[in-house]
Protein backbone atom coordinates (compact mmCIF):
# COMPACT_ATOMS: atom_id res chain seq x y z
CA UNK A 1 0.00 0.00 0.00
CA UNK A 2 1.14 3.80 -0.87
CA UNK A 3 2.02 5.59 2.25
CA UNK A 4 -1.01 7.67 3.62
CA UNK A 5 -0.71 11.17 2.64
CA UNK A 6 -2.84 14.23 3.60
CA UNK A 7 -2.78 15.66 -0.55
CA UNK A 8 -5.41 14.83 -2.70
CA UNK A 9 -4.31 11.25 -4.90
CA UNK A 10 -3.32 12.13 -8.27
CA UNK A 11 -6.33 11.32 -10.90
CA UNK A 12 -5.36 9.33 -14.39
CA UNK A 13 -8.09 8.82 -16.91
CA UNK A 14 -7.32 5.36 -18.89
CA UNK A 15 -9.11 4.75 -21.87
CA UNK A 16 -9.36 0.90 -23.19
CA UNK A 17 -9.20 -0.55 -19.02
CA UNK A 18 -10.95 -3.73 -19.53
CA UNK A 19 -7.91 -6.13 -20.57
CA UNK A 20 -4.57 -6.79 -21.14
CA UNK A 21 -2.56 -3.43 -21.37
CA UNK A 22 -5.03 -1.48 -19.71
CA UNK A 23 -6.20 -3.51 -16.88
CA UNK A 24 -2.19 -3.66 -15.88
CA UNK A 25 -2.14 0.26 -16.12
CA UNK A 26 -4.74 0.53 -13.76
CA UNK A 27 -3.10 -2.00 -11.21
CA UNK A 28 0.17 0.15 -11.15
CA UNK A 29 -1.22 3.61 -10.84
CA UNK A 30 -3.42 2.10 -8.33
CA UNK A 31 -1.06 0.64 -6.35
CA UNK A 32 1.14 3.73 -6.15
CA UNK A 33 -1.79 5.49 -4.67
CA UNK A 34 -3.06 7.33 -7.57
CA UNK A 35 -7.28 7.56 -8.31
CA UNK A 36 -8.19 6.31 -11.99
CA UNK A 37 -10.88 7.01 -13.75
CA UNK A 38 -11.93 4.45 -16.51
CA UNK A 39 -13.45 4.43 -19.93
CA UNK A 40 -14.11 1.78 -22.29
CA UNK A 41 -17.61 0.08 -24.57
CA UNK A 42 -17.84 -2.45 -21.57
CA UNK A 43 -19.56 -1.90 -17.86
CA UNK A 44 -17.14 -2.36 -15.26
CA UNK A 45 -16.01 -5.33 -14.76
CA UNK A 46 -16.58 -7.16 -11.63
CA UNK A 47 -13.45 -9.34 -11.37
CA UNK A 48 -11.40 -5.84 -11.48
CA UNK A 49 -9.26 -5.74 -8.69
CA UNK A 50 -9.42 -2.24 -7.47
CA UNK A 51 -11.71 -0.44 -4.86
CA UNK A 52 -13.33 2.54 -6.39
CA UNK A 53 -13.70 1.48 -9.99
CA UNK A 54 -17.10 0.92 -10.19
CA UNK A 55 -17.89 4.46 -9.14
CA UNK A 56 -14.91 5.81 -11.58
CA UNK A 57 -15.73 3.90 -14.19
CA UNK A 58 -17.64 5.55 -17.39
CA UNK A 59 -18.80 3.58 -20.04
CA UNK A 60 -18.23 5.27 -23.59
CA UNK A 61 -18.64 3.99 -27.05
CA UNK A 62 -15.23 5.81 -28.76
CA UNK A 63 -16.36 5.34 -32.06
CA UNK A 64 -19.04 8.16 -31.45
CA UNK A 65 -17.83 11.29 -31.50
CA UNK A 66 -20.58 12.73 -29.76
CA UNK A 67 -20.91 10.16 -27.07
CA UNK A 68 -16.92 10.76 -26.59
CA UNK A 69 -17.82 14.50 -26.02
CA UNK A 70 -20.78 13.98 -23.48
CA UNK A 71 -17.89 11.78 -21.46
CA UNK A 72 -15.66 14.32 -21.54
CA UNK A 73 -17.86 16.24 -19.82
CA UNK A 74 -18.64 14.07 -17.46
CA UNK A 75 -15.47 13.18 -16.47
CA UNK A 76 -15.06 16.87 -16.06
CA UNK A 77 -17.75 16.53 -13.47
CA UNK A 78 -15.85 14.03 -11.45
CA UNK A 79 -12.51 16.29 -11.05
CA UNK A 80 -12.78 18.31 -7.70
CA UNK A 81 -10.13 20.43 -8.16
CA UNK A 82 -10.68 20.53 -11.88
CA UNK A 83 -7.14 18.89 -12.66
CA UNK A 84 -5.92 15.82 -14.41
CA UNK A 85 -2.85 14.46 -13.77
CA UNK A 86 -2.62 12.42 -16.63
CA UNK A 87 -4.50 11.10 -19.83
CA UNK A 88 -3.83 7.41 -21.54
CA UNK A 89 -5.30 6.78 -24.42
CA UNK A 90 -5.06 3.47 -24.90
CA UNK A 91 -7.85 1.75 -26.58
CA UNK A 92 -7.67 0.56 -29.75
CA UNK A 93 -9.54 -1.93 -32.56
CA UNK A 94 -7.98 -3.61 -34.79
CA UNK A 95 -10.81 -5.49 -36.50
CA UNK A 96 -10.16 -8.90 -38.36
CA UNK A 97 -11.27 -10.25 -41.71
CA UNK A 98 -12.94 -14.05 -41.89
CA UNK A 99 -10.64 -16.66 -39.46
CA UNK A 100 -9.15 -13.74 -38.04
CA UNK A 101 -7.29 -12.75 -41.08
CA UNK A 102 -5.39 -9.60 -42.04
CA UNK A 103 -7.61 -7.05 -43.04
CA UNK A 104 -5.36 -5.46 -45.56
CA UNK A 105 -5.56 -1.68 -47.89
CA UNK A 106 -7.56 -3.60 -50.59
CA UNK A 107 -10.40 -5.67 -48.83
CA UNK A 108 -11.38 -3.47 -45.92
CA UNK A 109 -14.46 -1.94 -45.66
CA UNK A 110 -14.72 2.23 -45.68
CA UNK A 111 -17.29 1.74 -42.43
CA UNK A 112 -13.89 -0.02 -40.92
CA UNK A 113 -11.58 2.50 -41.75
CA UNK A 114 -13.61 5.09 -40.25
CA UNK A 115 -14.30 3.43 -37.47
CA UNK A 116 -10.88 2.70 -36.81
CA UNK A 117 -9.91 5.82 -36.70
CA UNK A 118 -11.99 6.95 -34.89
CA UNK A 119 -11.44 4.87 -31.97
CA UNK A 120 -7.45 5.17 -32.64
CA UNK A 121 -7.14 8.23 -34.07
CA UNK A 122 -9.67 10.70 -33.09
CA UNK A 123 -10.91 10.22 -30.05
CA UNK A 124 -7.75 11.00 -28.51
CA UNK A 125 -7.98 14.40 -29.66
CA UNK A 126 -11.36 14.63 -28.43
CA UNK A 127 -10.52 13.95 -25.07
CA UNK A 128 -6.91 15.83 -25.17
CA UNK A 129 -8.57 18.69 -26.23
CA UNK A 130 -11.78 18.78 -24.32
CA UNK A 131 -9.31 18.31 -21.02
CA UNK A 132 -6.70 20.61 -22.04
CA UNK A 133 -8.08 22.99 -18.96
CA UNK A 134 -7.61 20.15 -16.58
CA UNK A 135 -4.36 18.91 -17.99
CA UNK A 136 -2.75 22.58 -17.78
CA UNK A 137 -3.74 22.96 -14.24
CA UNK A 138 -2.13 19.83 -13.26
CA UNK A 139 0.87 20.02 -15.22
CA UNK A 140 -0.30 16.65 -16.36
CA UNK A 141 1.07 14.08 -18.58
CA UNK A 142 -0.54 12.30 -21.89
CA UNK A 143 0.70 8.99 -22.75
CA UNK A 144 -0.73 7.97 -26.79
CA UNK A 145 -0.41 4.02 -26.87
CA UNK A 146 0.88 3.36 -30.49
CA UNK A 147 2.09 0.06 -32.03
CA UNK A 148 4.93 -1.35 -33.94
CA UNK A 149 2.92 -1.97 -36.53
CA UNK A 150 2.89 2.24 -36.97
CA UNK A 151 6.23 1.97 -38.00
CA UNK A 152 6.48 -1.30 -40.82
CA UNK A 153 4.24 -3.47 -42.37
CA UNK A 154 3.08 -6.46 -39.62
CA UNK A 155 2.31 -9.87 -40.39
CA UNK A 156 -1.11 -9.70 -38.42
CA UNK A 157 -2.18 -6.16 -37.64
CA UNK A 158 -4.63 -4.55 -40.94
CA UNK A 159 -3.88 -1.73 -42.63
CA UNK A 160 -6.18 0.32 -40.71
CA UNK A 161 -4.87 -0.55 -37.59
CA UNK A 162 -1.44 0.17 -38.29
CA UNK A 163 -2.07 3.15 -40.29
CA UNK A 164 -3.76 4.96 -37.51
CA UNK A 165 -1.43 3.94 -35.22
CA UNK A 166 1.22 5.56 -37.40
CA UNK A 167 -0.99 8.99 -37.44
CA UNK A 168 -1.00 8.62 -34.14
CA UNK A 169 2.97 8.64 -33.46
CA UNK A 170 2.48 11.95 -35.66
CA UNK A 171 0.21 13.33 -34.04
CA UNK A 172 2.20 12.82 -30.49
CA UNK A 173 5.03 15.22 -31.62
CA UNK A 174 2.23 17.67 -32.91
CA UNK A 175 0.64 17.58 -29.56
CA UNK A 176 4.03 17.73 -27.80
CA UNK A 177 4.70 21.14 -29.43
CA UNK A 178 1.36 22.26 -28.86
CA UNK A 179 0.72 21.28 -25.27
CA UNK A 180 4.50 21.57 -23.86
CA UNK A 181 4.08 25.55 -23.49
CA UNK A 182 0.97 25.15 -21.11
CA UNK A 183 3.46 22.79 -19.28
CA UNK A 184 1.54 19.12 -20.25
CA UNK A 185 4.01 16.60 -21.47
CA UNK A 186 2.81 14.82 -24.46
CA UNK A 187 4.59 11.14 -25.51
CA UNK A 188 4.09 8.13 -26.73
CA UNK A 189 5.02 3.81 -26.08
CA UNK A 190 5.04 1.88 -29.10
CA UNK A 191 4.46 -1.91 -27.82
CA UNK A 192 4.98 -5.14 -30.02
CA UNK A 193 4.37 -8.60 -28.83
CA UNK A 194 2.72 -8.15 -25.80
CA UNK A 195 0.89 -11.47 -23.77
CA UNK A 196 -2.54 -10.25 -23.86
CA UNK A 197 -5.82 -11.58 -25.29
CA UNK A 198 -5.43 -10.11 -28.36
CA UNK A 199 -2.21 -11.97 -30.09
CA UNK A 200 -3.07 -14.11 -33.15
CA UNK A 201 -1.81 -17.45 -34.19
CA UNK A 202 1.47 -17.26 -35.69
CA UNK A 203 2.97 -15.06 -33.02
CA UNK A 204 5.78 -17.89 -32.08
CA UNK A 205 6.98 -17.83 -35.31
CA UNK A 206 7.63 -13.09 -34.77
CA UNK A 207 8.55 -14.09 -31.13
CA UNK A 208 11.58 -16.33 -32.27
CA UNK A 209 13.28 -13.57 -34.18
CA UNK A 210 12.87 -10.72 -30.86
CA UNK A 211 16.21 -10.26 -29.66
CA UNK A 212 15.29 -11.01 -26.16
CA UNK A 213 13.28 -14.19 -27.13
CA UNK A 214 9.64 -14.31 -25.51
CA UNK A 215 6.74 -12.07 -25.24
CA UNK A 216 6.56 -8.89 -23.50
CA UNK A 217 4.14 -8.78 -20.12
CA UNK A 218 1.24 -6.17 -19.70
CA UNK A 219 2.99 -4.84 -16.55
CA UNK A 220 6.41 -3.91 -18.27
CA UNK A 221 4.17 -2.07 -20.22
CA UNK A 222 2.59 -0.21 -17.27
CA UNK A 223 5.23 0.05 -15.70
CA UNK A 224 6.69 2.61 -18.59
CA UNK A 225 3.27 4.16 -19.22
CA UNK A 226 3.66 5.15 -15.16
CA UNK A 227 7.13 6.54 -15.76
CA UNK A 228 6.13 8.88 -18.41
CA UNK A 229 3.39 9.93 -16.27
CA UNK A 230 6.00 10.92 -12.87
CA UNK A 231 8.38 13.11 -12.71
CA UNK A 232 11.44 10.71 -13.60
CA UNK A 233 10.50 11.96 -16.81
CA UNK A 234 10.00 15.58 -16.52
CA UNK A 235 11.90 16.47 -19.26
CA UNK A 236 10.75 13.99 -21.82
CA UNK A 237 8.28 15.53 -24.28
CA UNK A 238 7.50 14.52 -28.07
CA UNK A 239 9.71 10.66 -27.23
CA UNK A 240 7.86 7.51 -28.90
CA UNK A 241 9.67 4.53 -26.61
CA UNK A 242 9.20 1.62 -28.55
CA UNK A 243 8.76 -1.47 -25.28
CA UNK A 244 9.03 -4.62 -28.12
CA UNK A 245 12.54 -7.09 -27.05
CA UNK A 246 14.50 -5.08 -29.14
CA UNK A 247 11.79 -6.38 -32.21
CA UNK A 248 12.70 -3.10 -33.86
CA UNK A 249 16.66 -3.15 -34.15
């Protein structure tokens, strides 16, 4: 348990806090005391481990742009002080073709592209922007969770996927240039092979040529995305850390 402390906890909205990734975020900023506020399509869920989720827990559908705005405002509502600490935007789709086959630029759908982005793409400006108040008067952080597959064509992600996670590396240095004056760090973590529900079959076959020979955990992931949120990195702003085994090299 933190130590007890007579300030306020620190407050970190996590998009995408269901599974894998997210559900290891929450964990770690939990554990180091902090309050998080959750979003994602599903209702809380009731195996999660920590205390106040279900009562910081808002259920949003990302892939509405007008739903995302009504839960920006609420989770405007549910800031005291009227500061976040720091923003995660970590959900992400990355819809599958028949057998869970790559989707790729040829046979996907226009509905899936905009949905995709969307989810990916958009709504993290949505809620960057529509918290920039919050953010400022915290001096808060915002962490963009990108992908490998921004960077170079991936055996399983789909062009969509990977395309708006590559807009979304771009837009992390825009944002970093924008938001650094008001004093909010803006970055970015790139993950690749990461144990979570999400890998397709095949992945032994990508895991045998990372330098380091296995899968990457949830938690080592969390455990950066908490980093970037603290003051070890104070001076980190526009960075895209790329948490893969050395896949990239």
């Amino acid at each position: 348990m933190p130590p007890a402390s007579n300030q306020p906890p620190r407050i970190m909205l996590l998009t995408g806090a269901s599974r894998g990734i997210g559900h290891a975020t929450v964990k770690r900023f939990s554990s180091a005391g902090w309050r998080v506020i959750t979003c994602s399509r599903q209702p809380f869920p009731e195996q999660c481990p920590w205390a106040a989720g279900p009562e910081d827990h808002i259920q949003v559908d990302l892939s509405d742009p007008d739903n995302t705005l009504e839960a920006v405002q609420e989770i405007k509502n549910r800031l005291p002080a009227g500061e976040l600490h720091a923003l995660v935007n970590n959900a992400g789709i990355s819809p599958k073709g028949p057998g869970g086959t790559r989707l790729d630029t040829l046979d996907t759908a226009w509905s899936t592209w905009t949905q995709v982005f969307q989810v990916n793409f958009f709504a993290p400006i949505l809620l960057a922007g529509g918290l920039r108040e919050e953010l400022r008067k915290a001096k808060g952080s915002v962490v963009n969770v990108t992908s490998i597959a921004g960077s170079r064509v991936h055996p399983f992600a789909g062009a969509a996927y990977a395309t708006s996670k590559a807009a979304l590396a771009a837009l992390t240095r825009e944002m970093a240039r924008d938001f650094g004056p008001i004093g909010v760090r803006v970055n970015a973590i790139a993950p690749g092979e990461i144990d979570t529900a999400i890998l397709s079959p095949g992945t032994d076959k990508i895991v045998a040529e990372i330098p380091m020979r296995r899968l990457g955990t949830p938690d080592e992931v969390a455990k950066i995305i908490y980093v970037l949120c603290t003051e070890t990195s104070s001076y980190l702003n526009g960075a895209e850390i790329h948490i893969d085994g050395g896949q990239a090299v």
